[in-house]
Structure formats: C-alpha cells, structure tokens
Protein backbone atom coordinates (compact mmCIF):
# COMPACT_ATOMS: atom_id res chain seq x y z
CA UNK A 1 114.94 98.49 99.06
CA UNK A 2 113.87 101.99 100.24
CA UNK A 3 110.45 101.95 98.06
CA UNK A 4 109.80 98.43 99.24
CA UNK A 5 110.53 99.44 103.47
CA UNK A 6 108.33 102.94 102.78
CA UNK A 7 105.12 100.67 101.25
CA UNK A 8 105.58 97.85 103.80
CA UNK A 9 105.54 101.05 107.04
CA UNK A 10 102.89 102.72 105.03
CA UNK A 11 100.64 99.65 105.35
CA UNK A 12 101.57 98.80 108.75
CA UNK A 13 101.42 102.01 110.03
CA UNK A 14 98.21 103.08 107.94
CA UNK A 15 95.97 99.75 109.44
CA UNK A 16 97.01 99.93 113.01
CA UNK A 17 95.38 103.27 113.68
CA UNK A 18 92.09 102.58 112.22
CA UNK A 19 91.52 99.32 114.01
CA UNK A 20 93.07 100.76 117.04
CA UNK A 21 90.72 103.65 117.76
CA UNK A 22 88.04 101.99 115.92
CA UNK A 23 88.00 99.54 118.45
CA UNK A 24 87.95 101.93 121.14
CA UNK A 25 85.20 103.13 119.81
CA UNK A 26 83.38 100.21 119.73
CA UNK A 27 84.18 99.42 123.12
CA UNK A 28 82.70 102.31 124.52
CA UNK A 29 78.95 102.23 122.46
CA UNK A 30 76.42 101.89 125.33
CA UNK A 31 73.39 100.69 122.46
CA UNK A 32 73.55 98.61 119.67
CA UNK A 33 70.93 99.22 116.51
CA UNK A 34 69.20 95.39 115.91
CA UNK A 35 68.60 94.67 112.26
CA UNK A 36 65.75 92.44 111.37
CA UNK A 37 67.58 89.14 110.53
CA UNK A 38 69.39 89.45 114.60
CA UNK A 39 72.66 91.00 113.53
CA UNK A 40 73.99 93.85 115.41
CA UNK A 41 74.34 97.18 113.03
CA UNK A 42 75.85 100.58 114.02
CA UNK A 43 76.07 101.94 117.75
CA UNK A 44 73.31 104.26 118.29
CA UNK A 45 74.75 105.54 121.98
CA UNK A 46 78.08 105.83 122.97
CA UNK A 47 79.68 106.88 126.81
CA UNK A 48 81.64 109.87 125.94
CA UNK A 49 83.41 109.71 129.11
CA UNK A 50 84.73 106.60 128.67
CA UNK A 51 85.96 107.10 124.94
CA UNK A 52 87.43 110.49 126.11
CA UNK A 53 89.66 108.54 128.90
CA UNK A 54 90.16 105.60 126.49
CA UNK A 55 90.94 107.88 123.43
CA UNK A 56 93.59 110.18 125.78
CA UNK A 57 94.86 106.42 127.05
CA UNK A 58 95.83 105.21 123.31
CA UNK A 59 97.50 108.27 122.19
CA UNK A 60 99.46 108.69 125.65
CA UNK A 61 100.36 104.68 125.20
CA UNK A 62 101.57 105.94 121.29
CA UNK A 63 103.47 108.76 122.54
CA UNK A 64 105.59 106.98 125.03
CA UNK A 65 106.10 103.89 122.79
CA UNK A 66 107.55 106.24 120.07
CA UNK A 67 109.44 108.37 122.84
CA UNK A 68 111.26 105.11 123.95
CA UNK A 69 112.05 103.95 120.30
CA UNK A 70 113.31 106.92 119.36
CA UNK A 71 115.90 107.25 122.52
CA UNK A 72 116.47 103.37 121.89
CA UNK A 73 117.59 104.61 118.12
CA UNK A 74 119.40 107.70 118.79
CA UNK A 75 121.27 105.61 121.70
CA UNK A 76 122.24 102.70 119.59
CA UNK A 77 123.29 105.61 116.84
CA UNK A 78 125.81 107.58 119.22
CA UNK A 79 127.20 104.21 120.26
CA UNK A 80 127.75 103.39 116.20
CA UNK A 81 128.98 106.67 115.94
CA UNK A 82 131.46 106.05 118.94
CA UNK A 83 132.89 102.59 117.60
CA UNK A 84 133.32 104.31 114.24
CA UNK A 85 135.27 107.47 115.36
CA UNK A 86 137.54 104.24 117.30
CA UNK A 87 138.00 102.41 114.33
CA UNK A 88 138.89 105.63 112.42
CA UNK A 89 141.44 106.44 115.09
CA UNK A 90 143.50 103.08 115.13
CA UNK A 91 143.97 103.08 111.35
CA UNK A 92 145.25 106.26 111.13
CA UNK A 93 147.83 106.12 114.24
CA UNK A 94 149.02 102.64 112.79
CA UNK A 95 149.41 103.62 109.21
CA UNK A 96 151.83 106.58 110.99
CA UNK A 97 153.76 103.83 112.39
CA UNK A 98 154.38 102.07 108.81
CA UNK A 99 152.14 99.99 109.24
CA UNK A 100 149.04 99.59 107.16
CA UNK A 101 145.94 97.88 108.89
C-alpha cells in the first residue's frame, strides 16, 4: 500500500508541474516559428514580463494551496489526537470502577 500511494503521488505530482509552467510558457511566446507544411514549431519570442508575473502567479497559487492543506491536515490531526486522548480516558476511569468497557 505505501509503494503503490508513493508511485501513484510521484506521477501525479511529477506531470502537473511540467504541463503547468509549460503552459505558462506557452502562453506568454509573442512569435511563433512556421514550418513549411503550416504547423506552428517552437516560440521564437517570448514577453518576459508577462512570464515573470505569470511564473511568480503559479508558484504563489502552489504555495498557498499547500499552506491550506497542510493546516487542513495538521487540524484534522490534533482533533484525532483529541478524540483519542477521550477515548483513552473513559476506558481507563471505567475499568477503575469494575467495569471493563
């Protein structure tokens, strides 16, 4: 189960950037090379303003997605934590009592 969740975020996780900031990249090209047969090729001019702001947009966007999943994580942890410590608690004042459960 571990090997199989580490493979399945490594893919996930290793595909998103590249199309992400590729496509940034591709938004901001000014010039597009022609080929012969019509198709477009590689960008041959980009606005480096505009990928600067676009580039500093994604990775702020990243950084506050993965700020609020990580307080959504260690939030739901401390409140597992909390129901745990409660559950400990009641079984070990009742089996003082005589009674077990």
């Amino acid at each position: 189960m571990g090997l199989s969740a580490i493979v399945k975020g490594s893919c996930a996780g290793g595909m998103l950037g590249p199309v992400l900031f590729g496509s940034v990249i591709d938004r901001s090209c000014l010039l597009w090379e022609r080929k012969c047969d019509g198709s477009t090729g590689t960008c041959v001019y980009y606005d480096n303003h505009e990928m600067a702001w676009l580039m500093f947009a994604v990775c702020v966007c990243c950084k506050v997605l993965s700020t609020v999943f990580g307080l959504v994580a260690w939030r739901l942890n401390e409140t597992h934590k909390k129901r745990s410590v409660t559950t400990t608690i009641v079984i070990v004042v009742s089996s003082e009592n005589g009674q077990v459960g």
